[in-house]
Protein backbone atom coordinates (compact mmCIF):
# COMPACT_ATOMS: atom_id res chain seq x y z
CA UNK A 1 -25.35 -70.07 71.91
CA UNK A 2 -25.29 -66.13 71.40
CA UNK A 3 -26.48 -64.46 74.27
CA UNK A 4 -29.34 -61.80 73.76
CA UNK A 5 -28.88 -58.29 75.22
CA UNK A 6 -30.75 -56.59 78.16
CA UNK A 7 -33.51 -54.08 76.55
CA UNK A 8 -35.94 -53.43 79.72
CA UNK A 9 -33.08 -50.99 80.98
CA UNK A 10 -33.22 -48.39 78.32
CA UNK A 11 -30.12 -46.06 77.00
CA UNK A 12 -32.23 -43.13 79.07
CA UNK A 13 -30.82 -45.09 82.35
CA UNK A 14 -27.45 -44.85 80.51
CA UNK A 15 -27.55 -40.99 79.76
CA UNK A 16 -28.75 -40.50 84.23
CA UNK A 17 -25.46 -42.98 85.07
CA UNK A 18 -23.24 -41.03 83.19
CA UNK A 19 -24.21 -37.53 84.16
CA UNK A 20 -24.92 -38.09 87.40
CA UNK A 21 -21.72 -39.89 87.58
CA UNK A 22 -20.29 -36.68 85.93
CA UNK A 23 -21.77 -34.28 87.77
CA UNK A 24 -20.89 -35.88 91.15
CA UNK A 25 -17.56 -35.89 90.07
CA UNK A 26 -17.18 -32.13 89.21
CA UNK A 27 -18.59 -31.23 91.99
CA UNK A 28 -16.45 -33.24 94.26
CA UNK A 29 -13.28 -31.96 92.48
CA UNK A 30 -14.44 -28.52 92.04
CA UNK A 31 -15.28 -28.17 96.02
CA UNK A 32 -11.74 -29.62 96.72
CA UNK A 33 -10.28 -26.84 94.20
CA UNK A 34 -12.44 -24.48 96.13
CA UNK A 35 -11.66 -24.97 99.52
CA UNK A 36 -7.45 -25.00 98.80
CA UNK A 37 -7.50 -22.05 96.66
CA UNK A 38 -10.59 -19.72 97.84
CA UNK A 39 -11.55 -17.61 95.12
CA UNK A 40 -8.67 -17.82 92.61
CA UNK A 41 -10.05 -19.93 90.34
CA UNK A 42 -13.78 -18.60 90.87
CA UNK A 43 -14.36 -18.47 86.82
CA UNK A 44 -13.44 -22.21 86.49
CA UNK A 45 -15.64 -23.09 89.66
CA UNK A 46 -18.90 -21.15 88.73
CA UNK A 47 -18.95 -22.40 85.29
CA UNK A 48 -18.42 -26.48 86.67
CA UNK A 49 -21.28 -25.20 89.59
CA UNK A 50 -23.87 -24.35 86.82
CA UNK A 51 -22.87 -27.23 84.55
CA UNK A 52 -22.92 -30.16 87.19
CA UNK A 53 -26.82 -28.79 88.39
CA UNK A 54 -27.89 -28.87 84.49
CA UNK A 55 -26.05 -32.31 84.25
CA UNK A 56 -27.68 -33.59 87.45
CA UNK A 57 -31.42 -32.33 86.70
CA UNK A 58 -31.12 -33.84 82.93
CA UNK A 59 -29.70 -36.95 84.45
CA UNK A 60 -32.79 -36.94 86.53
CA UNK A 61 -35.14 -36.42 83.93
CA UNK A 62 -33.99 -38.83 81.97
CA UNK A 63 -34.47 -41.23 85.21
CA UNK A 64 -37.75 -40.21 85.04
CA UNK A 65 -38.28 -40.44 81.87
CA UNK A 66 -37.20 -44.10 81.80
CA UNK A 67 -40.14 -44.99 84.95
CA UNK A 68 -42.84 -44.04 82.45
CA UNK A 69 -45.17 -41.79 84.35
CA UNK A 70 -42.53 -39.38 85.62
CA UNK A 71 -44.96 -37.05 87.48
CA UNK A 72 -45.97 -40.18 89.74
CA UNK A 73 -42.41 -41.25 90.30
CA UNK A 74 -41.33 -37.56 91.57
CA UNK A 75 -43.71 -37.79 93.88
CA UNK A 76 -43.01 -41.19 95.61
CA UNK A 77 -40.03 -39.62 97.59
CA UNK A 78 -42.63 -38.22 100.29
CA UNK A 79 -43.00 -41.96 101.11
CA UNK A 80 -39.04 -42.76 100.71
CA UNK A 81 -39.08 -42.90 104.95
CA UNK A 82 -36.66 -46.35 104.76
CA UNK A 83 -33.15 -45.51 105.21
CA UNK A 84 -32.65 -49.42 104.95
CA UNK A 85 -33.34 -49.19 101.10
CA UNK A 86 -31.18 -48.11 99.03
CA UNK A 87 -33.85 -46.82 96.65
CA UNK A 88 -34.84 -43.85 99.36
CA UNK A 89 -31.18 -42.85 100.35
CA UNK A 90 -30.74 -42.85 96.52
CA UNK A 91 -33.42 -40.43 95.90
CA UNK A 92 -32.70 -38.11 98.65
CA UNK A 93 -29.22 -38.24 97.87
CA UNK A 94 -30.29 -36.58 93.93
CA UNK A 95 -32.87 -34.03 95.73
CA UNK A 96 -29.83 -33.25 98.18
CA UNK A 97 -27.60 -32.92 95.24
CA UNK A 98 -29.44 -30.84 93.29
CA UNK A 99 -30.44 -27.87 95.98
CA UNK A 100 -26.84 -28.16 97.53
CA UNK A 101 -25.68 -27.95 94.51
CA UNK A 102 -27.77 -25.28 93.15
CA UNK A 103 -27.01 -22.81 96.30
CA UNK A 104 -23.45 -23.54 95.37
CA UNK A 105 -23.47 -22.36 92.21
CA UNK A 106 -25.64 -19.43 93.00
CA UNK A 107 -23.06 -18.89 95.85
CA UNK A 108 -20.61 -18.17 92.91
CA UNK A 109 -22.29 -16.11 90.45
CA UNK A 110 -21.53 -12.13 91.12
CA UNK A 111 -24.51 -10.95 90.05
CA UNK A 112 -26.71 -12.95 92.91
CA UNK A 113 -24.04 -12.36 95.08
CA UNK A 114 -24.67 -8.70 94.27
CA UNK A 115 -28.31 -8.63 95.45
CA UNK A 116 -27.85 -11.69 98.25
CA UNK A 117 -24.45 -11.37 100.02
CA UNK A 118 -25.27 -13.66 102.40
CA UNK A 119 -24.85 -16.36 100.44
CA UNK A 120 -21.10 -15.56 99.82
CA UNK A 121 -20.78 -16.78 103.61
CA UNK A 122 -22.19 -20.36 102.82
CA UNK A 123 -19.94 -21.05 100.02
CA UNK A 124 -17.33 -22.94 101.65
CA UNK A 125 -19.84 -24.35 103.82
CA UNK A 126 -21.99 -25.71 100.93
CA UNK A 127 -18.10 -27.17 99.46
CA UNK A 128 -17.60 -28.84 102.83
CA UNK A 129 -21.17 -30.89 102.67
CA UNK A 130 -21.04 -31.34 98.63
CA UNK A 131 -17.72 -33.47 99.12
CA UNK A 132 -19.33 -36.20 101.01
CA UNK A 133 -22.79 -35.72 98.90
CA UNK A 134 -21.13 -35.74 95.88
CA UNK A 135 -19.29 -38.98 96.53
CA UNK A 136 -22.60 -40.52 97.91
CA UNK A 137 -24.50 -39.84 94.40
CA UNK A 138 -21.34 -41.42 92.10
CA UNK A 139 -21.67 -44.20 94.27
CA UNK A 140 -25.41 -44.52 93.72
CA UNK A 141 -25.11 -44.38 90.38
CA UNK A 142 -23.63 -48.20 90.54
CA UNK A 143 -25.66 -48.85 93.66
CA UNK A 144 -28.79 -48.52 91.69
CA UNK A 145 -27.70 -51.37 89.49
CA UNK A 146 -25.70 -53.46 92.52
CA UNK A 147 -28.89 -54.32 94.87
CA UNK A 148 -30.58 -55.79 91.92
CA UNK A 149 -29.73 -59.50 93.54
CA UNK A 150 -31.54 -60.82 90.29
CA UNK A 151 -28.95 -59.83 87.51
CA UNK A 152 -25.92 -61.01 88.58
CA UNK A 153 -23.56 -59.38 86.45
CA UNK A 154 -24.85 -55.96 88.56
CA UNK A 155 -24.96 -57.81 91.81
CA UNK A 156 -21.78 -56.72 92.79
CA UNK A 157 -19.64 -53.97 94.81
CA UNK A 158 -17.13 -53.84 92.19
CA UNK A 159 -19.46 -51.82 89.94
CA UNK A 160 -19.89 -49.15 92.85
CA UNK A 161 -16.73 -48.83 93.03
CA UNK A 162 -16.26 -48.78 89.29
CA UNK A 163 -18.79 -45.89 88.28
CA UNK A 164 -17.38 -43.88 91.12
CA UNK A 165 -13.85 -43.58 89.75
CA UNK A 166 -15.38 -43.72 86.43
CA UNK A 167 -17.41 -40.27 87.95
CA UNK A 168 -14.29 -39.09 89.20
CA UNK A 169 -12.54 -39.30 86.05
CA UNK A 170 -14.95 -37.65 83.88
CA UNK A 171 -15.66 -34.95 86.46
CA UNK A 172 -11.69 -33.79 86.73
CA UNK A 173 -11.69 -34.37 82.68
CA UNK A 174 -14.80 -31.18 82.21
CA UNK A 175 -12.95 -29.10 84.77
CA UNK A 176 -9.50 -29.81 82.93
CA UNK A 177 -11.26 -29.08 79.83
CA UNK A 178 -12.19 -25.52 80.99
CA UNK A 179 -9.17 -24.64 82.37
CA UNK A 180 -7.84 -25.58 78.86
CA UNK A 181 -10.40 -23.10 76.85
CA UNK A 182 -11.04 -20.78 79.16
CA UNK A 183 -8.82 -20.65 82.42
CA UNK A 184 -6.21 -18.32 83.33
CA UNK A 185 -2.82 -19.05 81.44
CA UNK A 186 -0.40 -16.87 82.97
CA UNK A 187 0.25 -17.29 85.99
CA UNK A 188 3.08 -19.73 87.16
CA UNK A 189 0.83 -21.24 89.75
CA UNK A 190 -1.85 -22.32 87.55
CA UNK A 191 0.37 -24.57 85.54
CA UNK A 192 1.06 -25.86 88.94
CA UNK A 193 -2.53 -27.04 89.43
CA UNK A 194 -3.14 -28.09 86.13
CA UNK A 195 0.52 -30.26 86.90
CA UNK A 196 -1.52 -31.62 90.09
CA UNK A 197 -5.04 -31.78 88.05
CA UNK A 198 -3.01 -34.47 85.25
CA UNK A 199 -1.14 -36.20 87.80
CA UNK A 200 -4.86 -37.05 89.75
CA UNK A 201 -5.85 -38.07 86.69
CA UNK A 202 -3.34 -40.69 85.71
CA UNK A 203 -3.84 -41.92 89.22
CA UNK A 204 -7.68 -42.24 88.85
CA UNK A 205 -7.37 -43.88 85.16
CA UNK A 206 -5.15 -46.59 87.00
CA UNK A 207 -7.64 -47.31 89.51
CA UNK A 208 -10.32 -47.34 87.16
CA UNK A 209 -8.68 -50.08 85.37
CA UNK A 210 -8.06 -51.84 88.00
CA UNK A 211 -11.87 -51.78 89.27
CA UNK A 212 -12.89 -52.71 85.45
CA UNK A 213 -10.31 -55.68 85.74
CA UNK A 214 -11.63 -56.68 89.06
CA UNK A 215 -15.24 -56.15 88.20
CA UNK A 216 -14.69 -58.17 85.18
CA UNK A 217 -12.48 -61.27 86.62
CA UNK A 218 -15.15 -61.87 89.39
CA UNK A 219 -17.26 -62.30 86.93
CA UNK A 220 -15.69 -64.20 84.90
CA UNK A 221 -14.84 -66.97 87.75
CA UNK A 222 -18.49 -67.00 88.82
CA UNK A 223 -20.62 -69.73 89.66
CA UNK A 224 -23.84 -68.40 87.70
CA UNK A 225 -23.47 -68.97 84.59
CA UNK A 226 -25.15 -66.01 83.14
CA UNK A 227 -22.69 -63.48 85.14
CA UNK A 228 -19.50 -65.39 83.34
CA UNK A 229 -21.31 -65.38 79.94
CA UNK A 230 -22.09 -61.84 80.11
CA UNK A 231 -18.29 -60.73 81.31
CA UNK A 232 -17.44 -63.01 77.97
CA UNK A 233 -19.78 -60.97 75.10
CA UNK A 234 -17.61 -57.70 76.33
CA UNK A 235 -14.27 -59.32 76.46
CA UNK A 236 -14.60 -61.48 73.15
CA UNK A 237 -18.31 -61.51 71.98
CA UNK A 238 -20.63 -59.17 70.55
CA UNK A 239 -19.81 -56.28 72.60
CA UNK A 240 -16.05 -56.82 72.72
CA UNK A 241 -15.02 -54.40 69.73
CA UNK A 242 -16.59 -51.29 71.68
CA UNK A 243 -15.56 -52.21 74.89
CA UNK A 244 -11.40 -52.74 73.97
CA UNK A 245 -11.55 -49.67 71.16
CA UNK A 246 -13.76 -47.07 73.11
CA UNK A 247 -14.12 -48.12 77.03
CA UNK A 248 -10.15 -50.03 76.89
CA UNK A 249 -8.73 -47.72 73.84
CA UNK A 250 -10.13 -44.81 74.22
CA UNK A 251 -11.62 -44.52 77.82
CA UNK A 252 -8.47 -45.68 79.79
CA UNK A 253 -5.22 -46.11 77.72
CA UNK A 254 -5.35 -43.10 75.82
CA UNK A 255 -6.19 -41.00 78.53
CA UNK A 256 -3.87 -42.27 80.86
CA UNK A 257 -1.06 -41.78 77.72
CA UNK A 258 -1.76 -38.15 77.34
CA UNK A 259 -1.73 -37.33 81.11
CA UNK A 260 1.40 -39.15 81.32
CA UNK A 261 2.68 -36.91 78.91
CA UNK A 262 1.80 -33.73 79.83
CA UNK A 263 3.37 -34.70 83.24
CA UNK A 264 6.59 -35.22 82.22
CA UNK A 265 6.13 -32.38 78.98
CA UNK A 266 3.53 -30.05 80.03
CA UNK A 267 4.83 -27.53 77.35
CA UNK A 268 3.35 -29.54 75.04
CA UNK A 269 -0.05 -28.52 75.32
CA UNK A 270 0.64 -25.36 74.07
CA UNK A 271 3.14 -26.63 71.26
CA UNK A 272 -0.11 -28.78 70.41
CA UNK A 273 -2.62 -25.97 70.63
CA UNK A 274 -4.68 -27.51 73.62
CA UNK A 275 -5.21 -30.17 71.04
CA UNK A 276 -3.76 -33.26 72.51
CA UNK A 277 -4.97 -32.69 76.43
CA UNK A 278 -8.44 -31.97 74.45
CA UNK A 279 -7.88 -35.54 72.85
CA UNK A 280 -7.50 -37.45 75.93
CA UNK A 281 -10.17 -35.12 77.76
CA UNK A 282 -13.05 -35.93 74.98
CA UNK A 283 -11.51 -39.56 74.77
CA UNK A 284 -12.10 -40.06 78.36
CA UNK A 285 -15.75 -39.00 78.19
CA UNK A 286 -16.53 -41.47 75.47
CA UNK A 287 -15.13 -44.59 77.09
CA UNK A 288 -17.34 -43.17 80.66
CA UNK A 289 -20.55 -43.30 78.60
CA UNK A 290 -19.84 -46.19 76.61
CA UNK A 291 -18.99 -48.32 79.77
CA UNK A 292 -22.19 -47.34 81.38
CA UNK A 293 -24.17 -48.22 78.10
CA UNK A 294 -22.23 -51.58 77.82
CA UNK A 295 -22.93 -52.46 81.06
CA UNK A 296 -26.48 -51.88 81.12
CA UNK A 297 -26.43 -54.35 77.87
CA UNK A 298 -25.08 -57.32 79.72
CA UNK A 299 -27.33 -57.02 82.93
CA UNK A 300 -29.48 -60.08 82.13
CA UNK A 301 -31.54 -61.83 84.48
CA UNK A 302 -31.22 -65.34 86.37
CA UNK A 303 -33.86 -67.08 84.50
CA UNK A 304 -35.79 -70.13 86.53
């Protein structure tokens, strides 16, 4: 018997998971950058800043969007006092996010610095406590799903783990992408980092797959039968053309192919125009989105 999809869960929850996911990544990856090279690379930090807080606040407005009444759920966090649920360190952990992140990109736009020096002082403060904060909202992003015992196929730490090297991954991918378009290109050190920026990248692609393989196997040798029949529609039923062309294909092999590459050959990027780190780059934020959408599909409940 075909097994119908999960529709309470709309694609809006889909669009929040994957750019909250990306912009706790970039910010995690763009505070590391800042802290180990100061202000050399301040063009490629203030621009990832400013994009990760409009990622984050449309993430959370599409959250928001998805509850319904959104003016009613923005104001529930002023009763969000239980650390014990997930729920309230989850929507602290956005409200955090946003203001920390906010002051950090303000921190590294001139023209504020201009008028409010001060805040020059704070940057690599505000780096120091968006590392951890970062890391805590691309883990939320699968936690969200993972404490809802009900659905099985979400009712696990492997997707945690899962959406927060997914995060990782697409974060390093938008800063890559900018140093590709718009960073500095002549300097000897910068091809350096970008050297260091590909070979995180292949490592995070590896250990992406591995979570997805992981994630996938335990469910595949579960008890519930609805967990095993869900891991089946992506592997070889309805879903299982996107999920080995895009999330497989696209989101991990091709990726991990052109990072290899421009390892061993990072002349080629230039011989190629910036197209084929672009390709892997674009490739890698299609298979992020799609595996967030795809999972969200299978999430169906135990039924009694």
């Amino acid at each position: 018997m075909e097994i119908v999809l999960q529709t309470n869960w709309g694609w809006l929850i889909g669009v929040y998971l994957f750019l909250g996911g990306l912009a706790a990544g970039a910010l995690f990856v763009v505070s590391i950058l800042n802290l180990s090279t100061g202000d050399r690379f301040k063009n490629t930090i203030r621009f990832r800043a400013w994009a990760a807080v409009v990622a984050l606040i449309l993430g959370v407005l599409s959250l928001l969007l998805e509850v319904g009444v959104p003016l009613r759920a923005m104001i529930l966090t002023s009763s969000f006092v239980n650390f014990n649920s997930w729920m309230a360190v989850g929507a602290w952990l956005l409200i955090l996010g946003i203001l920390c992140s906010g002051l950090y990109a303000l921190s590294n736009t001139d023209w504020i610095i201009t008028r409010f020096g001060f805040l020059s002082k704070w940057r690599s403060i505000l780096a120091m406590i968006l590392i951890p904060l970062s890391l805590g909202i691309a883990l939320y992003t699968g936690v969200l799903l993972s404490v809802l015992w009900a659905r099985p196929v979400w009712n696990t730490w492997f997707l945690p783990t899962l959406f927060t090297l997914s995060a990782l991954s697409t974060g390093l991918a938008l800063i890559c992408a900018y140093f590709i378009l718009r960073g500095p290109k002549t300097e000897k050190s910068v091809a350096h980092v970008k050297r260091l920026l590909e070979i995180t990248a292949s490592i995070l692609v590896v250990f992406e797959g591995a979570a997805l393989g992981g994630y996938l196997g335990s469910m595949s040798a579960s008890d519930i039968e609805v967990a095993s029949r869900s891991a089946e529609v992506l592997t070889s039923g309805s879903l299982s053309l996107p999920f080995w062309i895009i999330i497989v294909g696209l989101g991990l092999c091709l990726p991990l192919l052109v990072s290899l590459v421009l390892v061993i050959r990072g002349d080629l990027a230039q011989k190629t125009w910036n197209i084929l780190p672009m390709v892997g780059i674009l490739s890698c934020m299609a298979g992020g989105f799609t595996l967030r959408i795809l999972v969200l599909l299978i999430g169906l409940p135990i039924y009694s």
